[in-house]
C-alpha atoms as a PDB file:
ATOM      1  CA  UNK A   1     113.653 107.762 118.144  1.00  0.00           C
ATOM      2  CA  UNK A   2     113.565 104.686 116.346  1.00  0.00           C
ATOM      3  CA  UNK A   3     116.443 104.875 114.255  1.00  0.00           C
ATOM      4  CA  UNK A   4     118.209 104.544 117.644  1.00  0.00           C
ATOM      5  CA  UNK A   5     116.656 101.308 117.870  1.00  0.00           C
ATOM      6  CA  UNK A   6     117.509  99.922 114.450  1.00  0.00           C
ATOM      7  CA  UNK A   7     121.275 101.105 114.846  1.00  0.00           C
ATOM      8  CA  UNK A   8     121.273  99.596 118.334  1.00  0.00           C
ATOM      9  CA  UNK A   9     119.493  96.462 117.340  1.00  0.00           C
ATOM     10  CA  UNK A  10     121.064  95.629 114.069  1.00  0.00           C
ATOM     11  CA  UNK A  11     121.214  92.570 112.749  1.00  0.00           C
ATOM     12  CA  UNK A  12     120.040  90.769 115.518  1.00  0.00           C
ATOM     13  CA  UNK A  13     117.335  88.269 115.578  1.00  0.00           C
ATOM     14  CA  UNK A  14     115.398  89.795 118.551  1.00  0.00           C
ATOM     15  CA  UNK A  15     114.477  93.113 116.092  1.00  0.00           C
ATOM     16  CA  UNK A  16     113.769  91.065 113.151  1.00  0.00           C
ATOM     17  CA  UNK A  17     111.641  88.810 114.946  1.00  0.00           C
ATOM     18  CA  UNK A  18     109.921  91.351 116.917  1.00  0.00           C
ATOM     19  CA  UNK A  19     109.529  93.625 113.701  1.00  0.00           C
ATOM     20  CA  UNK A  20     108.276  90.502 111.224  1.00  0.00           C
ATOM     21  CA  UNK A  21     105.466  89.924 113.846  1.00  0.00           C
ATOM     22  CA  UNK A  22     104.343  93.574 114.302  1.00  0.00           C
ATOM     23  CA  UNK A  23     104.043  93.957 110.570  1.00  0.00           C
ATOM     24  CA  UNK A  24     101.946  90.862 110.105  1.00  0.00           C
ATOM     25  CA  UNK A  25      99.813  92.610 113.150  1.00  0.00           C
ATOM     26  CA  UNK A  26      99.427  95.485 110.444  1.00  0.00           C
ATOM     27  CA  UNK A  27      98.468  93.243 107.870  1.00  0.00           C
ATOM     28  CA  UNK A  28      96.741  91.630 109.494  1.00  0.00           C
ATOM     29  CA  UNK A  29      94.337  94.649 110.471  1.00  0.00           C
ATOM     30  CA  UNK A  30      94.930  96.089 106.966  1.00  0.00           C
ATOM     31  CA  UNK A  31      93.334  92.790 105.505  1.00  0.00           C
ATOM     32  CA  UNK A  32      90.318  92.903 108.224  1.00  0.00           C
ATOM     33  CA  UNK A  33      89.255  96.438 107.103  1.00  0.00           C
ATOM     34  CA  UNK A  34      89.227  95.928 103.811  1.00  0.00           C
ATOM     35  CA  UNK A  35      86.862  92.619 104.210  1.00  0.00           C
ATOM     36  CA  UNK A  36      84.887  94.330 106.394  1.00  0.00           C
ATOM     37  CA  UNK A  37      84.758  97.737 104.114  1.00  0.00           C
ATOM     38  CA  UNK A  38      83.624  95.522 101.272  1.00  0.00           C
ATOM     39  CA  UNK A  39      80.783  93.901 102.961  1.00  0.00           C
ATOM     40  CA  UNK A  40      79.821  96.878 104.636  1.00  0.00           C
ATOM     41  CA  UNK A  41      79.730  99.735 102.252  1.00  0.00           C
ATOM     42  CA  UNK A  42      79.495  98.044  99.178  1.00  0.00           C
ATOM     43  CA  UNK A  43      77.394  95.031 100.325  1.00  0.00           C
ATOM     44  CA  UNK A  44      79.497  92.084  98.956  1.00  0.00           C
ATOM     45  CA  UNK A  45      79.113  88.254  99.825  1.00  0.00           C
ATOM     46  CA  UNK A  46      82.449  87.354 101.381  1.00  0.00           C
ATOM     47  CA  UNK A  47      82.215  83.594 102.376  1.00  0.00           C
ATOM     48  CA  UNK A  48      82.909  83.223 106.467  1.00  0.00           C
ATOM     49  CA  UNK A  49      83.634  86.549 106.799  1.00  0.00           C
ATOM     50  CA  UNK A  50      82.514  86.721 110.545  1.00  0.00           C
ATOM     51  CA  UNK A  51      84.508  83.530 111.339  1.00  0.00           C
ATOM     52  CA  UNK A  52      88.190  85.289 109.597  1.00  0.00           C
ATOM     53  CA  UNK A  53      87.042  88.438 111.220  1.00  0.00           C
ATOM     54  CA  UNK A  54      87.313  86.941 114.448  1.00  0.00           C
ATOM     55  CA  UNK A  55      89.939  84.976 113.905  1.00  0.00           C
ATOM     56  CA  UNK A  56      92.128  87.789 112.621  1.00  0.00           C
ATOM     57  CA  UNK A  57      91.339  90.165 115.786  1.00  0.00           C
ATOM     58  CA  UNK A  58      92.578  86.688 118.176  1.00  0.00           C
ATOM     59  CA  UNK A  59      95.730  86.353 116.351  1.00  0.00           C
ATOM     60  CA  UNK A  60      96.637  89.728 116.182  1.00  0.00           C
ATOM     61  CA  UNK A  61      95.933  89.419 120.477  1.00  0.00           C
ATOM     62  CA  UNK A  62      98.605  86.347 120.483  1.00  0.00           C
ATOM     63  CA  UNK A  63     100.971  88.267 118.423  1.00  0.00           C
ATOM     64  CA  UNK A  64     100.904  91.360 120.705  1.00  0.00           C
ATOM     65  CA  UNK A  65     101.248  89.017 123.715  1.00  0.00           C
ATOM     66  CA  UNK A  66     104.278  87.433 121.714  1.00  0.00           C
ATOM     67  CA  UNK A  67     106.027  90.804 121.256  1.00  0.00           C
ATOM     68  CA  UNK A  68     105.835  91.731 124.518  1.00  0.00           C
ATOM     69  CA  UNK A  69     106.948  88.402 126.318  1.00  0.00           C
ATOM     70  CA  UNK A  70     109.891  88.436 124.166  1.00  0.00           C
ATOM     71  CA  UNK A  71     110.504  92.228 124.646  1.00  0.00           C
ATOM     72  CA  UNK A  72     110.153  91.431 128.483  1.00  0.00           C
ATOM     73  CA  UNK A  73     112.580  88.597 128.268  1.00  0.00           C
ATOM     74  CA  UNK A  74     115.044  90.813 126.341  1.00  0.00           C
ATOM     75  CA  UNK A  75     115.102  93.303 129.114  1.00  0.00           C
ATOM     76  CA  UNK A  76     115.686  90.664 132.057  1.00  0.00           C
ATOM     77  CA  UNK A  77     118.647  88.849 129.859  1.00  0.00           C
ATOM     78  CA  UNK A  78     120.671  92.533 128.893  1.00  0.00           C
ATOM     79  CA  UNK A  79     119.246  95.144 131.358  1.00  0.00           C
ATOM     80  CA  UNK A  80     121.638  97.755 129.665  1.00  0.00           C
ATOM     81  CA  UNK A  81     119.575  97.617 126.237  1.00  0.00           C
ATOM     82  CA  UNK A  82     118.333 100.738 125.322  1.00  0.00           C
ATOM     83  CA  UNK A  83     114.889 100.933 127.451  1.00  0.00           C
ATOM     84  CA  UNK A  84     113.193 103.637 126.056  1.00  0.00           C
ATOM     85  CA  UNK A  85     113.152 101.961 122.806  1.00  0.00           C
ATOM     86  CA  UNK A  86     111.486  98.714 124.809  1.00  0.00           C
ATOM     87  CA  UNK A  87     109.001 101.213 125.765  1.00  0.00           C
ATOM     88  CA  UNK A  88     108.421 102.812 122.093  1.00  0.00           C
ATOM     89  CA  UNK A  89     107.596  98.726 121.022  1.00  0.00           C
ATOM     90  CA  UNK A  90     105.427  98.254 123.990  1.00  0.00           C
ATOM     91  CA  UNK A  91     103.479 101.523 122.852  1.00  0.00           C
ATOM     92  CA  UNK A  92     102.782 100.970 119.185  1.00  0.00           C
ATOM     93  CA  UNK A  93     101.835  96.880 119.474  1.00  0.00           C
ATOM     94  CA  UNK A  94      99.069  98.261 121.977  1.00  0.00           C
ATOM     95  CA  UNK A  95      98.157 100.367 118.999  1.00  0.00           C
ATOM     96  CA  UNK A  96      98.215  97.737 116.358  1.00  0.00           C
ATOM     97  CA  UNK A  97      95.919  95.389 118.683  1.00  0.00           C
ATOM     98  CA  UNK A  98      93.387  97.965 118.740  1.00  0.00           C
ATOM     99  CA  UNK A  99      93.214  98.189 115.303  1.00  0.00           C
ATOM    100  CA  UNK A 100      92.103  94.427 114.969  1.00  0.00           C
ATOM    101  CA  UNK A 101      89.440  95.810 118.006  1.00  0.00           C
ATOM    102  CA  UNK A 102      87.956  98.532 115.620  1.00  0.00           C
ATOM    103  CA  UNK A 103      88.072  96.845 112.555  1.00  0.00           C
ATOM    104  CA  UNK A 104      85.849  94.457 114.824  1.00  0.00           C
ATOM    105  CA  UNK A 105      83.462  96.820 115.496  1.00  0.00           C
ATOM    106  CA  UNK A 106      83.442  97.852 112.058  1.00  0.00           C
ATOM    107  CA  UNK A 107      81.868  94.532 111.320  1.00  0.00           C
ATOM    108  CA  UNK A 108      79.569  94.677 113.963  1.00  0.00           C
ATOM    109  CA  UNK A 109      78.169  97.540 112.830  1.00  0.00           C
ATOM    110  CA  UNK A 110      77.598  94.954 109.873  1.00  0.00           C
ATOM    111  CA  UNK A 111      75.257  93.568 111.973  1.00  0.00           C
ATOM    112  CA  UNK A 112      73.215  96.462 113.113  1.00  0.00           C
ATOM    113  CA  UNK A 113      72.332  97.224 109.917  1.00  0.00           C
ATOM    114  CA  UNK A 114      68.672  97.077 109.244  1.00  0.00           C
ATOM    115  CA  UNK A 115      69.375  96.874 105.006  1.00  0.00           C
ATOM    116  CA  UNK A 116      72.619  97.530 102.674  1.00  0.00           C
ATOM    117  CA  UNK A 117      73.765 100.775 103.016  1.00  0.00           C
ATOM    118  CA  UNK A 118      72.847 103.582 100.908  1.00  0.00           C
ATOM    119  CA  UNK A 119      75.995 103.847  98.966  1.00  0.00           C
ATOM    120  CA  UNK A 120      75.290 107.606  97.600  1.00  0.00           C
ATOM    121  CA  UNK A 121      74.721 108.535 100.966  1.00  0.00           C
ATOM    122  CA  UNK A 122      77.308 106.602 102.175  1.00  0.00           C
ATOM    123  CA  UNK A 123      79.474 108.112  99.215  1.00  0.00           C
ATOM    124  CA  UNK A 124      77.777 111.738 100.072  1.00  0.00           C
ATOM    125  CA  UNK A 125      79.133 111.473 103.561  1.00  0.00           C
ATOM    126  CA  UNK A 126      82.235 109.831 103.289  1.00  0.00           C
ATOM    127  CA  UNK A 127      83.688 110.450  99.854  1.00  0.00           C
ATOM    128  CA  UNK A 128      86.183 107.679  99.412  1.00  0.00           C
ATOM    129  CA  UNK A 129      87.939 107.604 103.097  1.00  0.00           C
ATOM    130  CA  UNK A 130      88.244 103.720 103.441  1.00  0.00           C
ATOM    131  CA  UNK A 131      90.513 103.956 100.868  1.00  0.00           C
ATOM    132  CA  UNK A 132      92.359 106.649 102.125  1.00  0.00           C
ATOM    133  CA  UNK A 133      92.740 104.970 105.299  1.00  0.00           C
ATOM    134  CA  UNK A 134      93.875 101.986 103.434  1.00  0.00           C
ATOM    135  CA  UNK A 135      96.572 103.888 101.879  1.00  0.00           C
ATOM    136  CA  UNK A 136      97.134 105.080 105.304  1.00  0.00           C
ATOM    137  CA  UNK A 137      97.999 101.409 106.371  1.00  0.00           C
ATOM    138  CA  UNK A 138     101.124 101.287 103.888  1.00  0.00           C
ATOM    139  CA  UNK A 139     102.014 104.399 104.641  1.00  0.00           C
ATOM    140  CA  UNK A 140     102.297 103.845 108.263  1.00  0.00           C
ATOM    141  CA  UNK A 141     104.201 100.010 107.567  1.00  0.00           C
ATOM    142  CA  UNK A 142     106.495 101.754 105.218  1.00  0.00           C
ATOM    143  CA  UNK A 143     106.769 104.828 107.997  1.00  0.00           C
ATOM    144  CA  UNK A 144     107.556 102.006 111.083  1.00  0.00           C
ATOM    145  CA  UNK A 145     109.300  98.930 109.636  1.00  0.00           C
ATOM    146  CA  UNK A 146     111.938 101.088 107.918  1.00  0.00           C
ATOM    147  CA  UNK A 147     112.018 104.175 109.980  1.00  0.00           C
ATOM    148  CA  UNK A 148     111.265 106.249 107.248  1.00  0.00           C
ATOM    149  CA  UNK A 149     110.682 109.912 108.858  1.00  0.00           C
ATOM    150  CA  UNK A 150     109.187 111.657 105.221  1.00  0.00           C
ATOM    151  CA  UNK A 151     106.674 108.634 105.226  1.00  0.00           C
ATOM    152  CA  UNK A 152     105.626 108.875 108.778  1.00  0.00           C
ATOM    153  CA  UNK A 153     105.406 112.631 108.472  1.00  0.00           C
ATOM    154  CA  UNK A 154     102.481 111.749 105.695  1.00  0.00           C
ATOM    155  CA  UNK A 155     100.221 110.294 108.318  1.00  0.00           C
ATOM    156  CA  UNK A 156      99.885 113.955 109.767  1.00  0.00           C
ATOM    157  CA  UNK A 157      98.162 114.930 106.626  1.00  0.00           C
ATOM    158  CA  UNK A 158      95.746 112.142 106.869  1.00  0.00           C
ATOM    159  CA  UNK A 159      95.002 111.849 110.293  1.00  0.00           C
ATOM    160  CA  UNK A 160      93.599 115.145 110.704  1.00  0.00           C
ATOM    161  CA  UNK A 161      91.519 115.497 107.198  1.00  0.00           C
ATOM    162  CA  UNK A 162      89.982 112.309 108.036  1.00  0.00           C
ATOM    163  CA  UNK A 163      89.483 113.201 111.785  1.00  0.00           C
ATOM    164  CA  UNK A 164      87.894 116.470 111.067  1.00  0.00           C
ATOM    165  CA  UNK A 165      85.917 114.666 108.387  1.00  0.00           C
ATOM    166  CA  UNK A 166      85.024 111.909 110.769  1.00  0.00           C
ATOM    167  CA  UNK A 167      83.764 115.047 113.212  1.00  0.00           C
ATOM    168  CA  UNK A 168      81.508 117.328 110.484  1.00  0.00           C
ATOM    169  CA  UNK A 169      79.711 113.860 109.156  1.00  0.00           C
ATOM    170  CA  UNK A 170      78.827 112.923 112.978  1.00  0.00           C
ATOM    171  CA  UNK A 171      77.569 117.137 113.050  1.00  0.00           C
ATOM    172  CA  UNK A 172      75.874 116.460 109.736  1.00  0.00           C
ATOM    173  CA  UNK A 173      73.637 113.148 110.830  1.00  0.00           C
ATOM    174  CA  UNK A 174      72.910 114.914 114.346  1.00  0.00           C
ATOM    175  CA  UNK A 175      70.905 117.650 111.937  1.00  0.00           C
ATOM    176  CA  UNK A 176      69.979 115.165 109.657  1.00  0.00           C
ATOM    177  CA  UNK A 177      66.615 113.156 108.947  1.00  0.00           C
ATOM    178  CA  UNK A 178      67.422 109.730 108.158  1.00  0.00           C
ATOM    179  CA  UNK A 179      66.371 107.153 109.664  1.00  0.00           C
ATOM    180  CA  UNK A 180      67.903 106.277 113.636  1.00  0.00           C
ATOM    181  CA  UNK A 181      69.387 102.789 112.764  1.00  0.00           C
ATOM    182  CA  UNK A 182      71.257 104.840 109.336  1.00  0.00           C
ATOM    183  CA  UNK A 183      72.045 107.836 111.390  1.00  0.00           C
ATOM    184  CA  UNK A 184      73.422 105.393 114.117  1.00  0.00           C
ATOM    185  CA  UNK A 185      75.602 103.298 111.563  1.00  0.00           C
ATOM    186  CA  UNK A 186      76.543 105.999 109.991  1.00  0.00           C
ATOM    187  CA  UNK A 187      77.695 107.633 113.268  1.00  0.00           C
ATOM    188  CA  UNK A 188      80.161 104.679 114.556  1.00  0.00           C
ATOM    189  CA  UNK A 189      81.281 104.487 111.018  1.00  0.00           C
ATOM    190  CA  UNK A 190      82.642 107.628 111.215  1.00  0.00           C
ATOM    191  CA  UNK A 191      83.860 107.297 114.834  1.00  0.00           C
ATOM    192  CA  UNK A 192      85.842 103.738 114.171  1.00  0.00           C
ATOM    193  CA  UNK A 193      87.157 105.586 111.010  1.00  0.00           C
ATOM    194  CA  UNK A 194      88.448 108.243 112.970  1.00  0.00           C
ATOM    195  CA  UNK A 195      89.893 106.028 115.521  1.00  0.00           C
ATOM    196  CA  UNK A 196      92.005 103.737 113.169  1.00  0.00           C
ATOM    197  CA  UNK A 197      92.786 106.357 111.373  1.00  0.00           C
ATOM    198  CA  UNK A 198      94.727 107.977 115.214  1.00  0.00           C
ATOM    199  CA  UNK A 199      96.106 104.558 115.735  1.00  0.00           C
ATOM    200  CA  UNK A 200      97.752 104.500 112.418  1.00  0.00           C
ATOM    201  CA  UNK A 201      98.942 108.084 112.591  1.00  0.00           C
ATOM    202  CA  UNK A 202     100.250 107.043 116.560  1.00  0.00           C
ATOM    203  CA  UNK A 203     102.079 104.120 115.254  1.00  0.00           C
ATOM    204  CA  UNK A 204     103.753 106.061 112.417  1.00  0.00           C
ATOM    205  CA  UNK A 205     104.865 109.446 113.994  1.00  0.00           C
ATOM    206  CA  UNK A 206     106.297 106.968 117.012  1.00  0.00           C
ATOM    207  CA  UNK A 207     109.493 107.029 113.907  1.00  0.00           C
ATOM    208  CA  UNK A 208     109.871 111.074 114.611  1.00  0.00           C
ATOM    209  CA  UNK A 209     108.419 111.850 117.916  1.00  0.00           C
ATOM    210  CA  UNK A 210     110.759 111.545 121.481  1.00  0.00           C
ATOM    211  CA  UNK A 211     108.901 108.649 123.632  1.00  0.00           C
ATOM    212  CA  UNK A 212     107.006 111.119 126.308  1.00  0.00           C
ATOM    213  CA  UNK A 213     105.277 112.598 123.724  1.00  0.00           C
ATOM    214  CA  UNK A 214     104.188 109.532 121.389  1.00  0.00           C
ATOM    215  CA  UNK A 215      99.834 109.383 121.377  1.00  0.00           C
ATOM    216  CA  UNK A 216     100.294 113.169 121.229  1.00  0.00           C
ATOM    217  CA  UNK A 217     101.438 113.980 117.609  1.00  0.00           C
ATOM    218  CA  UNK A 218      98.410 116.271 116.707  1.00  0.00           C
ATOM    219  CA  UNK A 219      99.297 118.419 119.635  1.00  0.00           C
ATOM    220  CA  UNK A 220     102.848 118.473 117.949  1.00  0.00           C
ATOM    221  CA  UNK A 221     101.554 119.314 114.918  1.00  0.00           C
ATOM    222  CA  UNK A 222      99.654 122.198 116.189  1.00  0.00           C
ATOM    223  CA  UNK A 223     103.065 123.858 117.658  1.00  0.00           C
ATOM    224  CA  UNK A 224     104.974 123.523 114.392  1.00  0.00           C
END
């Protein structure tokens, strides 16, 4: 799917644009979660966190609306361009702004916190997965900005260990004892984990997947 766009789009300044600011929306994201993972699992003292974490999720929301003014103006100046590959951008920058949205609530869970987390509970629970979702974020840049379909095929891998993972620790702190504010953190830990995690894995299968079926690469993966 995508490699249509590239070969349609080639060389010319509305892809490169449109591609430079969709991969700062990924970094973007990529650099909130790992601020936010720091403070919140492993309890460090990053200065204005709260103020960058904000910041971060408001540009990534200008840089969305950016993308799709300019993919809206691109469409009323040549109405022959290749449409379905409009639609394919319009999909995935929805994706990348709701990263910025979970790593959000990632910090708010910050917040909620009564003390540091546990970290051999937290450890217990979650093995190392925020920094197999991190790995996840270069795989799904590497997968997107250069339409590399052996990358993007990766993110299958990920996205479901961590998303059944995400599903048996939720099962786990339903049965467990803990305290309710832990259990609670815990709980949307897990579920913003597994939801960045889908939005990663959306973004980079949208390289191999035809556009009616793009949000709906597990079920793919199921039939093959």
């Amino acid at each position: 799917m995508f490699n249509n766009l590239l070969s349609f789009w080639k060389g010319k300044d509305f892809l490169s644009n449109v591609l430079e600011e969709f991969s700062q929306m990924l970094s973007d994201a990529q650099s909130m979660f790992s601020c936010v993972c720091r403070k919140l699992i492993h309890n460090e003292d990053i200065a204005g966190l709260e103020d960058a974490v904000y910041d971060a999720d408001k540009k990534i929301n200008e840089l969305q609306r950016n993308i799709r003014k300019k993919i809206v103006q691109h469409l009323s100046l040549r109405p022959s361009v290749d449409i379905s590959a409009c639609l394919l951008l319009m999909s995935v920058v929805k994706d990348a702004e709701r990263l910025g949205d979970y790593c959000k609530n990632l910090f708010e869970v910050v917040q909620l916190l009564e003390k540091p987390i546990d970290q051999k509970r937290y450890q217990d629970l979650f093995d190392k997965m925020d920094q197999d979702i991190l790995e996840l974020f270069e795989i799904t840049k590497k997968a997107f900005i250069e339409s590399d379909q052996n990358t993007a095929s990766m993110s299958w891998h990920y996205e479901s260990r961590i998303a059944k993972r995400c599903d048996k620790i939720i099962q786990n702190l339903a049965k467990s004892n803990i305290s309710v504010n832990e259990a609670v953190c815990f709980a949307l830990i897990a579920r913003y984990f597994k939801r960045i995690t889908a939005h990663l894995a959306n973004t980079a299968t949208s390289v191999i997947l035809p556009l009616d079926e793009l949000d709906y690469f597990d079920e793919r993966k199921k039939d093959e």
